[in-house]
PDB file of N, CA and C in Angstrom:
ATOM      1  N   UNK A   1      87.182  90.113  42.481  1.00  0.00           N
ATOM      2  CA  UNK A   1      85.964  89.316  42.384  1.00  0.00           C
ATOM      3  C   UNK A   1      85.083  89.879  41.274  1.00  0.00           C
ATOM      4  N   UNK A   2      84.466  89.148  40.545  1.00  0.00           N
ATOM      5  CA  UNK A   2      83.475  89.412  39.502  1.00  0.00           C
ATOM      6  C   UNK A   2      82.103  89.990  40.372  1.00  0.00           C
ATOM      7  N   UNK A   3      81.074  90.470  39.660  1.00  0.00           N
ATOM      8  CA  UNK A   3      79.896  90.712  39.908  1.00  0.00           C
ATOM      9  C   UNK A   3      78.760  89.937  40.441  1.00  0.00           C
ATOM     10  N   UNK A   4      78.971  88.124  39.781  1.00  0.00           N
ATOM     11  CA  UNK A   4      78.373  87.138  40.803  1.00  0.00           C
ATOM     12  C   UNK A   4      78.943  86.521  41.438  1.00  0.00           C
ATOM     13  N   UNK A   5      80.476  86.559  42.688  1.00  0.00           N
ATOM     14  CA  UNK A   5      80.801  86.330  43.492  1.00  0.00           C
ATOM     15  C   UNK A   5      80.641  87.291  44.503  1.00  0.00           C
ATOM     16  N   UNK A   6      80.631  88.530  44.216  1.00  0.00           N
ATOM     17  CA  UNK A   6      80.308  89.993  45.021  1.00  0.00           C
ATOM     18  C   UNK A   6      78.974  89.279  46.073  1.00  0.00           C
ATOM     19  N   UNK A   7      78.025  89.187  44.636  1.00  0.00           N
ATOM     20  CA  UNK A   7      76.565  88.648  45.032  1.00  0.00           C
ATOM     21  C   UNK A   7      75.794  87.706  45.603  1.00  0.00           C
ATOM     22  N   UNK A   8      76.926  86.768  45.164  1.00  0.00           N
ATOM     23  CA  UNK A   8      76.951  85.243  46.358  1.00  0.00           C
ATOM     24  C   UNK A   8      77.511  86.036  47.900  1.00  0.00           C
ATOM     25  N   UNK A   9      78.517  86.391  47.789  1.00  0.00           N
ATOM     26  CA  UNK A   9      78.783  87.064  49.201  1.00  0.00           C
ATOM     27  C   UNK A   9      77.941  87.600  49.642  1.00  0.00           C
ATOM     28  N   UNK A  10      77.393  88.724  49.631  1.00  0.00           N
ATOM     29  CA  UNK A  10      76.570  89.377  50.189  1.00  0.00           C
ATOM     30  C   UNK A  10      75.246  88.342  50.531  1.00  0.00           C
ATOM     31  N   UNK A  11      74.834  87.314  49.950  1.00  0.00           N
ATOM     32  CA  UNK A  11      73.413  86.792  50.339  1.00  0.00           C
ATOM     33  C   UNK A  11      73.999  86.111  51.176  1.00  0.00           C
ATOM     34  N   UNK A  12      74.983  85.244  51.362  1.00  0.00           N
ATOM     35  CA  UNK A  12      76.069  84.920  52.878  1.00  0.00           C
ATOM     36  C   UNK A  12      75.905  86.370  53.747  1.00  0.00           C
ATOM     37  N   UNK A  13      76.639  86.578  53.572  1.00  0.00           N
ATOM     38  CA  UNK A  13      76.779  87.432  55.045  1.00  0.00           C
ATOM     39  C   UNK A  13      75.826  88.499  55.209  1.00  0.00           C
ATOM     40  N   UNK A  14      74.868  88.980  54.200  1.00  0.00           N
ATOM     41  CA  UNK A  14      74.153  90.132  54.947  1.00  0.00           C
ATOM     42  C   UNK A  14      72.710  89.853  53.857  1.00  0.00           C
ATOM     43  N   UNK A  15      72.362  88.542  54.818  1.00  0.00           N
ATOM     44  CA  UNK A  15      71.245  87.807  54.012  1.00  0.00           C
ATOM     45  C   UNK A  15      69.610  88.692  53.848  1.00  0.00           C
ATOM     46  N   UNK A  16      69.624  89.544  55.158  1.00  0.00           N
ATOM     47  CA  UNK A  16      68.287  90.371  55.148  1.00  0.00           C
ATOM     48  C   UNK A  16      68.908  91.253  54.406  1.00  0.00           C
ATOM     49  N   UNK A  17      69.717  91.617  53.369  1.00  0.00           N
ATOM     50  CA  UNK A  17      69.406  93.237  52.760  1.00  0.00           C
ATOM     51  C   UNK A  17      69.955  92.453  51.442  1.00  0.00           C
ATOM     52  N   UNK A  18      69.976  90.810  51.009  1.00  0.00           N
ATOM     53  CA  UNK A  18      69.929  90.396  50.007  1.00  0.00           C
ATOM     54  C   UNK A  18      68.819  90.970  48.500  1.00  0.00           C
ATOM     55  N   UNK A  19      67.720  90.703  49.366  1.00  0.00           N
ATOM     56  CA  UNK A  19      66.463  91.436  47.856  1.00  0.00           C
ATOM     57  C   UNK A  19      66.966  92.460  47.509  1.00  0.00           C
ATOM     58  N   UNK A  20      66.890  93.630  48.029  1.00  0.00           N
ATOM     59  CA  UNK A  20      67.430  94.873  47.586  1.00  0.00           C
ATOM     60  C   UNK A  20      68.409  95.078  46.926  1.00  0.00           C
ATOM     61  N   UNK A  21      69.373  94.355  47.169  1.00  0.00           N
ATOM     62  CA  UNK A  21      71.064  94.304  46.590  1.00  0.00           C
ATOM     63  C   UNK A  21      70.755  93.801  44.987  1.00  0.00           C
ATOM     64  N   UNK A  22      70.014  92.217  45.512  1.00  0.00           N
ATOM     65  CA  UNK A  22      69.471  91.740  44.561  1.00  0.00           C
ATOM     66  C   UNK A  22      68.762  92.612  43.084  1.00  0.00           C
ATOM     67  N   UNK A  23      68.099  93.401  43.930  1.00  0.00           N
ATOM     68  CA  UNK A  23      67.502  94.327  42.831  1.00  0.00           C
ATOM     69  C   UNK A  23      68.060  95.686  42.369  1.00  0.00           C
ATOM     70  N   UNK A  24      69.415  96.127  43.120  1.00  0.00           N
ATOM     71  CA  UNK A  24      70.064  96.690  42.775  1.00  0.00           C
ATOM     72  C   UNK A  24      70.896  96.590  41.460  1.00  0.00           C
ATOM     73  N   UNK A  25      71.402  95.075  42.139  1.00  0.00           N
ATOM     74  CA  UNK A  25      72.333  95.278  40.266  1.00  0.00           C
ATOM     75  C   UNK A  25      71.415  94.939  39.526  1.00  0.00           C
ATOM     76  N   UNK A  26      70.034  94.501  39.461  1.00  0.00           N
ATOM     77  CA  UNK A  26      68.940  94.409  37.950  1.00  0.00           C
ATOM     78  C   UNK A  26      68.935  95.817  37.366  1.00  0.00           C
ATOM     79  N   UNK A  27      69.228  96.709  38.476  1.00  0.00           N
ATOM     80  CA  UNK A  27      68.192  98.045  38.183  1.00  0.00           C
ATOM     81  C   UNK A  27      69.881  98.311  37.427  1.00  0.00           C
ATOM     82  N   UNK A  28      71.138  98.044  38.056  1.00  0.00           N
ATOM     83  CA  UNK A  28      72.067  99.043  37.431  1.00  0.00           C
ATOM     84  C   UNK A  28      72.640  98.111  36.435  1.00  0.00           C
ATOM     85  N   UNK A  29      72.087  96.955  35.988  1.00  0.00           N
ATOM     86  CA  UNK A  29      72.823  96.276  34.608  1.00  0.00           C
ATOM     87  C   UNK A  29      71.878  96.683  33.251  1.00  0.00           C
ATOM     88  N   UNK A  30      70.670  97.679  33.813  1.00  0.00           N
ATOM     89  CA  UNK A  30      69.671  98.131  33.075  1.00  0.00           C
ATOM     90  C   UNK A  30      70.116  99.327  32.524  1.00  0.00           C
ATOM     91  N   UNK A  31      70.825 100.011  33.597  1.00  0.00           N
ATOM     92  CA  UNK A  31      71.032 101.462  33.369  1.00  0.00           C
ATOM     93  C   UNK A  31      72.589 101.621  32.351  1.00  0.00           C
ATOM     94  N   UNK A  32      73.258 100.541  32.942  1.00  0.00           N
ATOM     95  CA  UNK A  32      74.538 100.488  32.320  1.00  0.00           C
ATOM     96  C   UNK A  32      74.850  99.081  31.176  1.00  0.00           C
ATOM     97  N   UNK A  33      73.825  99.230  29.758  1.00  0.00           N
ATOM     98  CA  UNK A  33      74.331  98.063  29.540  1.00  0.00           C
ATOM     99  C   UNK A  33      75.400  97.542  28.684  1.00  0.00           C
ATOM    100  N   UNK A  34      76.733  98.246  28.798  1.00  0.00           N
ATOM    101  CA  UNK A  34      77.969  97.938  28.866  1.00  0.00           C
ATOM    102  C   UNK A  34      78.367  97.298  29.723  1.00  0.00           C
ATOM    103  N   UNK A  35      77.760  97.354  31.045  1.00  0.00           N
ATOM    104  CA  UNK A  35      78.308  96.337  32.146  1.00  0.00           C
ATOM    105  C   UNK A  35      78.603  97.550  33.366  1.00  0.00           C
ATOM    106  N   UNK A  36      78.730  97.388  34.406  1.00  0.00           N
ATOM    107  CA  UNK A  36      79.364  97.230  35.567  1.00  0.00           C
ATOM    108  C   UNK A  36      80.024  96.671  35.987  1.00  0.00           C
ATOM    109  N   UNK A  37      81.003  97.316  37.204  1.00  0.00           N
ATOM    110  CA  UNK A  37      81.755  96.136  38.222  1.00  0.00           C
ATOM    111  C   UNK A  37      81.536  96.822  39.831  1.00  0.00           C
ATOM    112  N   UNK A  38      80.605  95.767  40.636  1.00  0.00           N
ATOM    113  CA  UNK A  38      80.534  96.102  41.826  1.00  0.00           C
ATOM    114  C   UNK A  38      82.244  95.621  42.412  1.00  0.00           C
ATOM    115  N   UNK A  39      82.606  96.911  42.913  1.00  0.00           N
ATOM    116  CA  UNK A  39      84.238  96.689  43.812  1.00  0.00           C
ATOM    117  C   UNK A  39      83.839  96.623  44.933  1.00  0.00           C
ATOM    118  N   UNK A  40      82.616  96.600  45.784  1.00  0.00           N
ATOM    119  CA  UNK A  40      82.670  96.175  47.215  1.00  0.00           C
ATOM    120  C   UNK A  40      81.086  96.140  47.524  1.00  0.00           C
ATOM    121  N   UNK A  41      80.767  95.760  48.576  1.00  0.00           N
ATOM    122  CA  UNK A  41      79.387  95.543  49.497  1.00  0.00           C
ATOM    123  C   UNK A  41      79.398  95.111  50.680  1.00  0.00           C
ATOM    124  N   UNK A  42      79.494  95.986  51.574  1.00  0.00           N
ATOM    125  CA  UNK A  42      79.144  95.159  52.847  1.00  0.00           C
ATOM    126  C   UNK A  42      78.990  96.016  53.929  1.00  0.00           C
ATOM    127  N   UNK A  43      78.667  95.673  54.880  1.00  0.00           N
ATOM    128  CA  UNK A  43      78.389  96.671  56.137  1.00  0.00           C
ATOM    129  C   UNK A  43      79.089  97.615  56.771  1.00  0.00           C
ATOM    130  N   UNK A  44      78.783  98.849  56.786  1.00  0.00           N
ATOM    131  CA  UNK A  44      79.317  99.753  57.849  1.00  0.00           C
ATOM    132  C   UNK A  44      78.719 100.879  58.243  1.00  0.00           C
ATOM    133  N   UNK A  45      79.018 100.672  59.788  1.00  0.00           N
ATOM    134  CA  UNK A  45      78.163 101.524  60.901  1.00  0.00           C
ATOM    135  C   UNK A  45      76.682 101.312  60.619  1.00  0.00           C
ATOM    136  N   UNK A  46      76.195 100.096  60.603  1.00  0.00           N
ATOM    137  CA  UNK A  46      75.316  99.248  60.672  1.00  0.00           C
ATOM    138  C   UNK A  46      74.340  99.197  59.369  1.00  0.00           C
ATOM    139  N   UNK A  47      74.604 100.001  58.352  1.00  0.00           N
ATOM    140  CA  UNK A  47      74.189 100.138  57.086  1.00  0.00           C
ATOM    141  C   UNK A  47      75.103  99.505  55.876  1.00  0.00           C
ATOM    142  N   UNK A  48      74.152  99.198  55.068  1.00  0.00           N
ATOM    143  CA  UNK A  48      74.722  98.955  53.582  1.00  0.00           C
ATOM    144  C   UNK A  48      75.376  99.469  53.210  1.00  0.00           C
ATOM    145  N   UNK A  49      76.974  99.242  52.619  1.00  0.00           N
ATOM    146  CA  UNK A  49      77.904 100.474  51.706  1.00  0.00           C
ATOM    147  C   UNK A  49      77.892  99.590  50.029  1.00  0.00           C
ATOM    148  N   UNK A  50      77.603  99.733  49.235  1.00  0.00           N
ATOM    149  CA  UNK A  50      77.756  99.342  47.631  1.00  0.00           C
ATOM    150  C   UNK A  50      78.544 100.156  46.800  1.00  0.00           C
ATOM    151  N   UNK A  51      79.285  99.604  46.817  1.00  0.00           N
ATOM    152  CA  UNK A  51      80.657 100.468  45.535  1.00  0.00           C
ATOM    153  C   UNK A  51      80.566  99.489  44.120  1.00  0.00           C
ATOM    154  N   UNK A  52      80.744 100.307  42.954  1.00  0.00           N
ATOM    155  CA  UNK A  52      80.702 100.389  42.026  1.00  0.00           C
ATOM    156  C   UNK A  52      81.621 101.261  41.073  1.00  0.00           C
ATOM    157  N   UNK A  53      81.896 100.782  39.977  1.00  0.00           N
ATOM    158  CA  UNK A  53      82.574 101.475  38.843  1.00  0.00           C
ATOM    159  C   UNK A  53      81.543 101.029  37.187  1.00  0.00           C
ATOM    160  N   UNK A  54      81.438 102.226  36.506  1.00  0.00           N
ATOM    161  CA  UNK A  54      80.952 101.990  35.197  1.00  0.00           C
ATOM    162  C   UNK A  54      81.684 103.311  34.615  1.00  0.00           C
ATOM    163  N   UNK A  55      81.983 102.839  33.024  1.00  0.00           N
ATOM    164  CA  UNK A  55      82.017 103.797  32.350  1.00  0.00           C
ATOM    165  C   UNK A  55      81.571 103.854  31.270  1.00  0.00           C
ATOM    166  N   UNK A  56      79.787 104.455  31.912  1.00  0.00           N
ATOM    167  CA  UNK A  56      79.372 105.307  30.772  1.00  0.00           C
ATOM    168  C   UNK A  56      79.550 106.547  30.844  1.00  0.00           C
ATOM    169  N   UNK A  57      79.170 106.972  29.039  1.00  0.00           N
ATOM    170  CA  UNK A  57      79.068 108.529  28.962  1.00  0.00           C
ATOM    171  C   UNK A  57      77.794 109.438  29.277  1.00  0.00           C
ATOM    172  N   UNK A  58      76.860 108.505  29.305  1.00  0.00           N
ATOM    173  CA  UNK A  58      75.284 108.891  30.048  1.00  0.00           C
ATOM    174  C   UNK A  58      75.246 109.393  31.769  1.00  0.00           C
ATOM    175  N   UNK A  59      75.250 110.884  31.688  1.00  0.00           N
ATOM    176  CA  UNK A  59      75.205 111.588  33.245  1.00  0.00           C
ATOM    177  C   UNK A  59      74.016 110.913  33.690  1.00  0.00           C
ATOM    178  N   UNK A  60      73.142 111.500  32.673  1.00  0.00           N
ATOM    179  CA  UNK A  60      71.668 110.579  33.508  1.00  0.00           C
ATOM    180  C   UNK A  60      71.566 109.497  34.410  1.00  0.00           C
ATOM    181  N   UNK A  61      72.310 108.488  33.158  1.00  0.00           N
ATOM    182  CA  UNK A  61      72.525 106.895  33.856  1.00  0.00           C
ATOM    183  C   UNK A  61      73.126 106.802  35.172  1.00  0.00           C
ATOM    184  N   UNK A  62      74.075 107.608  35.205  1.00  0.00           N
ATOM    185  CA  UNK A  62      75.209 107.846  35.869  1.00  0.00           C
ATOM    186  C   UNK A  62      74.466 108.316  37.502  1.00  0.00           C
ATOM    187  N   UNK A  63      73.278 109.531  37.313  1.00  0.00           N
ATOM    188  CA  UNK A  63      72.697 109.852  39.160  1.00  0.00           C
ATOM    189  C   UNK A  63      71.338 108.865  39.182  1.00  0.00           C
ATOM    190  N   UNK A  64      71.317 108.317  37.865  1.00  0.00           N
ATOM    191  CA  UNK A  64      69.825 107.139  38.543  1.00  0.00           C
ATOM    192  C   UNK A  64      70.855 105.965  39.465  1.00  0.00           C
ATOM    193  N   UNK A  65      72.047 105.859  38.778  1.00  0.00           N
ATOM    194  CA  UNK A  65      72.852 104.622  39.406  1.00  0.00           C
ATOM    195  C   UNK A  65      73.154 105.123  40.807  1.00  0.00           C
ATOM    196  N   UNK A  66      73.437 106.288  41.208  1.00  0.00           N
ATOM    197  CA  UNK A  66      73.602 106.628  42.851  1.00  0.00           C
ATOM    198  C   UNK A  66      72.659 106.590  43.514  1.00  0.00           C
ATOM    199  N   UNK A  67      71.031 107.049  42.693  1.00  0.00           N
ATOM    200  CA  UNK A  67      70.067 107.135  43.807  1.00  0.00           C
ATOM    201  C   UNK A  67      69.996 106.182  43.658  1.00  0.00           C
ATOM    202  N   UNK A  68      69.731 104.909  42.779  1.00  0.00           N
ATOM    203  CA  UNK A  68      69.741 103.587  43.413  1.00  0.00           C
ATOM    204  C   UNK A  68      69.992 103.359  44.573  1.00  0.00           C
ATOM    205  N   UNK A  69      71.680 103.363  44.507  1.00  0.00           N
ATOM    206  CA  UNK A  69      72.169 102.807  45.068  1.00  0.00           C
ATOM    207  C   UNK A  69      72.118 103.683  46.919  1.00  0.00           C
ATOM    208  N   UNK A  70      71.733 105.023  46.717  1.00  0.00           N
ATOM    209  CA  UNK A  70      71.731 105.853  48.214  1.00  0.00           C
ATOM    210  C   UNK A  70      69.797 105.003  48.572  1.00  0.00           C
ATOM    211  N   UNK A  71      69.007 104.824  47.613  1.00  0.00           N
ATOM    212  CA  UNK A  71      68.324 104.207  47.992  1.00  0.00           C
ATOM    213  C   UNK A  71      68.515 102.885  48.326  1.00  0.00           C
ATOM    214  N   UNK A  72      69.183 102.108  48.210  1.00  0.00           N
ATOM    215  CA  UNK A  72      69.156 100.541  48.986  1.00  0.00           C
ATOM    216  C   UNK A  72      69.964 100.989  50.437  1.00  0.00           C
ATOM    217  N   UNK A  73      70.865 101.867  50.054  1.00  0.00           N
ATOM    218  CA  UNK A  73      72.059 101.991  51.421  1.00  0.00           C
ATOM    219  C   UNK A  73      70.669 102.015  52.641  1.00  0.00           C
ATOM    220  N   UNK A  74      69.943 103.224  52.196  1.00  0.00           N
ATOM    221  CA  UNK A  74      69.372 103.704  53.454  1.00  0.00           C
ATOM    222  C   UNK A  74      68.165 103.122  53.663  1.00  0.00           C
ATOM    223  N   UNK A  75      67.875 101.961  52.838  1.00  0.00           N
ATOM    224  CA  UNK A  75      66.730 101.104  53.163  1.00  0.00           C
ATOM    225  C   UNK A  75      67.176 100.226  54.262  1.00  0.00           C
ATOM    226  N   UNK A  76      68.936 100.242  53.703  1.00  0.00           N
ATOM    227  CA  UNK A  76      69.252  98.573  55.130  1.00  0.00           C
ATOM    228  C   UNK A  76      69.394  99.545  56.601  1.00  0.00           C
ATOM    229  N   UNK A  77      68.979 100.590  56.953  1.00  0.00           N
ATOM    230  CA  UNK A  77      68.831 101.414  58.246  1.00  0.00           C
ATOM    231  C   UNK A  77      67.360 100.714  58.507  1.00  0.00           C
ATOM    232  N   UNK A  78      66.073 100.078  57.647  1.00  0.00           N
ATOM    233  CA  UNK A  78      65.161  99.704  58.760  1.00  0.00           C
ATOM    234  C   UNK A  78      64.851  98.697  58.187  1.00  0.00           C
ATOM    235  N   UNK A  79      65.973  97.316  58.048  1.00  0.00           N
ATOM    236  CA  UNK A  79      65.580  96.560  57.300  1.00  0.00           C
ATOM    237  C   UNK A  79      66.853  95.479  58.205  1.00  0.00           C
ATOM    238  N   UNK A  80      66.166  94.136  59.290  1.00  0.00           N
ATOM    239  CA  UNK A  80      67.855  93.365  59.910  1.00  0.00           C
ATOM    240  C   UNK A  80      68.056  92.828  58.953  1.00  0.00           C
ATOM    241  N   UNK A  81      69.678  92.803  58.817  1.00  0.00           N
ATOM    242  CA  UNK A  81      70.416  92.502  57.968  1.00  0.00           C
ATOM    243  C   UNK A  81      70.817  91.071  57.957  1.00  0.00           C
ATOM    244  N   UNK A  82      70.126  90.262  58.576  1.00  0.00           N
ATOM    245  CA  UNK A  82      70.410  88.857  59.072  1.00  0.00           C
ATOM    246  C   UNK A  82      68.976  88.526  58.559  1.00  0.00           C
ATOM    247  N   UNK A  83      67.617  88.656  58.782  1.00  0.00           N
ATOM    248  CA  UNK A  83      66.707  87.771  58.365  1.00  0.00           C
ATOM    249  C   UNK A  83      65.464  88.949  57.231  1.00  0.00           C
ATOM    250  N   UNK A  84      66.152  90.029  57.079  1.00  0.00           N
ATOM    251  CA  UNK A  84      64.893  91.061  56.414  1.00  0.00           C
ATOM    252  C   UNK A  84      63.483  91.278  56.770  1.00  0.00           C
ATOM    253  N   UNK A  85      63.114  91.119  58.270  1.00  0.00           N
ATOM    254  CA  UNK A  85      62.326  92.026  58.815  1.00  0.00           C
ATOM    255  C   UNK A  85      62.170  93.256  59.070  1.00  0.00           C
ATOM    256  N   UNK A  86      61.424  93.843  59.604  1.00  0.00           N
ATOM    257  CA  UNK A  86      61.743  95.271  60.121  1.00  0.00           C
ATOM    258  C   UNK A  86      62.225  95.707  61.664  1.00  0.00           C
ATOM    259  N   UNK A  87      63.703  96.045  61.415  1.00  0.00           N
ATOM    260  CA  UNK A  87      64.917  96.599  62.013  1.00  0.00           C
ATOM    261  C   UNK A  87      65.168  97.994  62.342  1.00  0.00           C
ATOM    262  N   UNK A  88      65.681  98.078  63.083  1.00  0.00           N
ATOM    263  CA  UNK A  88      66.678  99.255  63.183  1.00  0.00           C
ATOM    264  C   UNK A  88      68.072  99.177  63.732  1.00  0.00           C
ATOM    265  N   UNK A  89      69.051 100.554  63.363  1.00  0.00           N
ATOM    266  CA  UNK A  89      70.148 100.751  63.738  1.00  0.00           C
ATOM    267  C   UNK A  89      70.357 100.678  64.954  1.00  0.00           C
ATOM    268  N   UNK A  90      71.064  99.301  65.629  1.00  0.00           N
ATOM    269  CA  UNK A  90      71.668  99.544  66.971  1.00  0.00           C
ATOM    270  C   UNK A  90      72.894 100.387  67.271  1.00  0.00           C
ATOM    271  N   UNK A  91      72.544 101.023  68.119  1.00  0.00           N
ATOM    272  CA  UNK A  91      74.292 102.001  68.547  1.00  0.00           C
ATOM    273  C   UNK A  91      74.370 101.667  70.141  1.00  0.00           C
ATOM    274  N   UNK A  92      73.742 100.715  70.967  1.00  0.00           N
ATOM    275  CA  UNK A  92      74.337 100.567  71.931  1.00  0.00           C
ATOM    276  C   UNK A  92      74.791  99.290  72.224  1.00  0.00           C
ATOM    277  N   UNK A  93      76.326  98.758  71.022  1.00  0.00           N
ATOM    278  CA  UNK A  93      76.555  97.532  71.285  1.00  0.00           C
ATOM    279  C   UNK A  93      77.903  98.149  71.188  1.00  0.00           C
ATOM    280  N   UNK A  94      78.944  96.803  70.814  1.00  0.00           N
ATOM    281  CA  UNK A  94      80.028  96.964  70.075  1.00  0.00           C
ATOM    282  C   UNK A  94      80.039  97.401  68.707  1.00  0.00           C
ATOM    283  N   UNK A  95      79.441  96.923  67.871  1.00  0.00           N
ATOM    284  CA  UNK A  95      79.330  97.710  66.537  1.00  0.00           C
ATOM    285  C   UNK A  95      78.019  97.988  65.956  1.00  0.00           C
ATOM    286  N   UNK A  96      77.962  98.832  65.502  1.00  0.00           N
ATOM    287  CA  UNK A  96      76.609  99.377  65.114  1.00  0.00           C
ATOM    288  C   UNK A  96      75.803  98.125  64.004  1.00  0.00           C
ATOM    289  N   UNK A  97      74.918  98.028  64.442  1.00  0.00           N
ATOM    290  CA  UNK A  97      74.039  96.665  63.265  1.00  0.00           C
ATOM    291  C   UNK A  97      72.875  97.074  63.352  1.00  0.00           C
ATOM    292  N   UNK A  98      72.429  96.694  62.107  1.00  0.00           N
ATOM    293  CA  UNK A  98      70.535  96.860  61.822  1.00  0.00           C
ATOM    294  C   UNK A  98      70.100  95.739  61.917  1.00  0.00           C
ATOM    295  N   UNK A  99      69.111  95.521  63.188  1.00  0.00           N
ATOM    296  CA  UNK A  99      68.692  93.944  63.259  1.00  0.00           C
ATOM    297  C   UNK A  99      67.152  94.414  64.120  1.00  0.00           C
ATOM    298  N   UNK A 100      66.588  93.085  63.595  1.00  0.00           N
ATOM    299  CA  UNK A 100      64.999  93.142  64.677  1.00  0.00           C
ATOM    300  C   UNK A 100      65.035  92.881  66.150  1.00  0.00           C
ATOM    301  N   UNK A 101      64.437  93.223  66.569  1.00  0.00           N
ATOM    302  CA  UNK A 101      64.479  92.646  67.990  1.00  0.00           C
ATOM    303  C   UNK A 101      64.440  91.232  67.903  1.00  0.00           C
ATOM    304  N   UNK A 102      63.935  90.223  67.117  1.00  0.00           N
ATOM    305  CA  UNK A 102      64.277  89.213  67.662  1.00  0.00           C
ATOM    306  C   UNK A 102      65.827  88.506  67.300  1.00  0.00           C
ATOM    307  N   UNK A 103      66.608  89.129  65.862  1.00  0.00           N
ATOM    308  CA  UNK A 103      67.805  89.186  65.766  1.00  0.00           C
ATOM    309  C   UNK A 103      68.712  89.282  66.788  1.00  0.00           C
ATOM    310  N   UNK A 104      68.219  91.088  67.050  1.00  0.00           N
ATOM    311  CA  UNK A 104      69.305  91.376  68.127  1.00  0.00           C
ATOM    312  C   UNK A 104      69.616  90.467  69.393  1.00  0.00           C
ATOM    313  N   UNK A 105      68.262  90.509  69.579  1.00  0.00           N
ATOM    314  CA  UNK A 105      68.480  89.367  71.300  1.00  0.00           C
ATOM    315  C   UNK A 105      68.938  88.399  70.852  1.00  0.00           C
ATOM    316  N   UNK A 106      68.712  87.133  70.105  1.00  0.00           N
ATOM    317  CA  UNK A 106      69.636  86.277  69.380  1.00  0.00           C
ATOM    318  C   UNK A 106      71.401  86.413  69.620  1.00  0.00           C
ATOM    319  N   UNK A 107      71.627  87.805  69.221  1.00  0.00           N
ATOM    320  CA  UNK A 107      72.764  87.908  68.820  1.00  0.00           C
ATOM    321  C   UNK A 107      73.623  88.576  70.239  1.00  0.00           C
ATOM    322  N   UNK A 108      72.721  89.348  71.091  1.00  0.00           N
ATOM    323  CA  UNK A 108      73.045  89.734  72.410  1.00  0.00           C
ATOM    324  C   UNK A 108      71.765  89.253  73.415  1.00  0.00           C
ATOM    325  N   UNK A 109      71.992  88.451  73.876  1.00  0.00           N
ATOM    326  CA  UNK A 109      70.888  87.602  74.671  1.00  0.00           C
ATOM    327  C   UNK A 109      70.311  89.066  75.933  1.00  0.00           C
ATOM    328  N   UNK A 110      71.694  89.515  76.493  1.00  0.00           N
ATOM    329  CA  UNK A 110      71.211  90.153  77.561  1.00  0.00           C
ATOM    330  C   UNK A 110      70.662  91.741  77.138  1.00  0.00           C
ATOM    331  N   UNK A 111      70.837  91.743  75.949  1.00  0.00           N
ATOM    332  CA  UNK A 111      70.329  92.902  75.599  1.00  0.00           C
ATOM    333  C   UNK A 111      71.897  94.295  75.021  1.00  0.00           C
ATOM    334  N   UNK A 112      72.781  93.611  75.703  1.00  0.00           N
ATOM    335  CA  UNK A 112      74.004  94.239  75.969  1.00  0.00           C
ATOM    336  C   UNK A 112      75.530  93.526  75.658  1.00  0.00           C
ATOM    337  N   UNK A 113      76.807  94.213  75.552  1.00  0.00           N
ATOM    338  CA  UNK A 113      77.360  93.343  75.200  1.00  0.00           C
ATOM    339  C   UNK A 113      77.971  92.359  75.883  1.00  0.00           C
TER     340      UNK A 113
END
């Protein structure tokens, strides 16, 4: 997948941590402008994972592009990943998700699975 199918995906399926993502690749098509290729995005253990490949020769470029990117990961820990309110990490379901309370109940009515 190219870089704006990655990005269409992600605003599908993990529509509350869209802005951020969103402003992720602005910040890393800035840093790298040879290009990038995001190779993955999507949830695990209820947080953001964003993979990437670039090859520049700029180290600099190179740890602004991780803290970016360790900064969006650990923004989607208080941010639901379904409507972008303010969330947190569930760990007492079947799989770990960052969602608001009114998400979660939505998504587990009884609270449980």
């Amino acid at each position: 997948m190219n870089n704006k199918e990655w990005l269409d995906r992600a605003r599908e399926e993990l529509p509350g941590w869209y802005s951020f993502i969103k402003i992720l690749d602005e910040r890393l098509d800035y840093l790298f402008p040879r290009g990038y290729q995001i190779e993955q995005i999507k949830e695990k253990y209820g947080t953001l994972r964003f993979y990437y490949i670039e090859d520049s020769q700029d180290d600099i470029a190179r740890d602004i592009g991780r803290c970016c990117v360790a900064y969006a990961e650990s923004m989607s820990a208080r941010v639901c990943m379904h409507c972008g309110e303010r969330g947190f990490t569930r760990t007492d379901v079947s799989w770990h998700c960052t969602l608001c309370d009114s998400c979660f109940n939505k998504e587990y009515p009884t609270g449980k699975e």
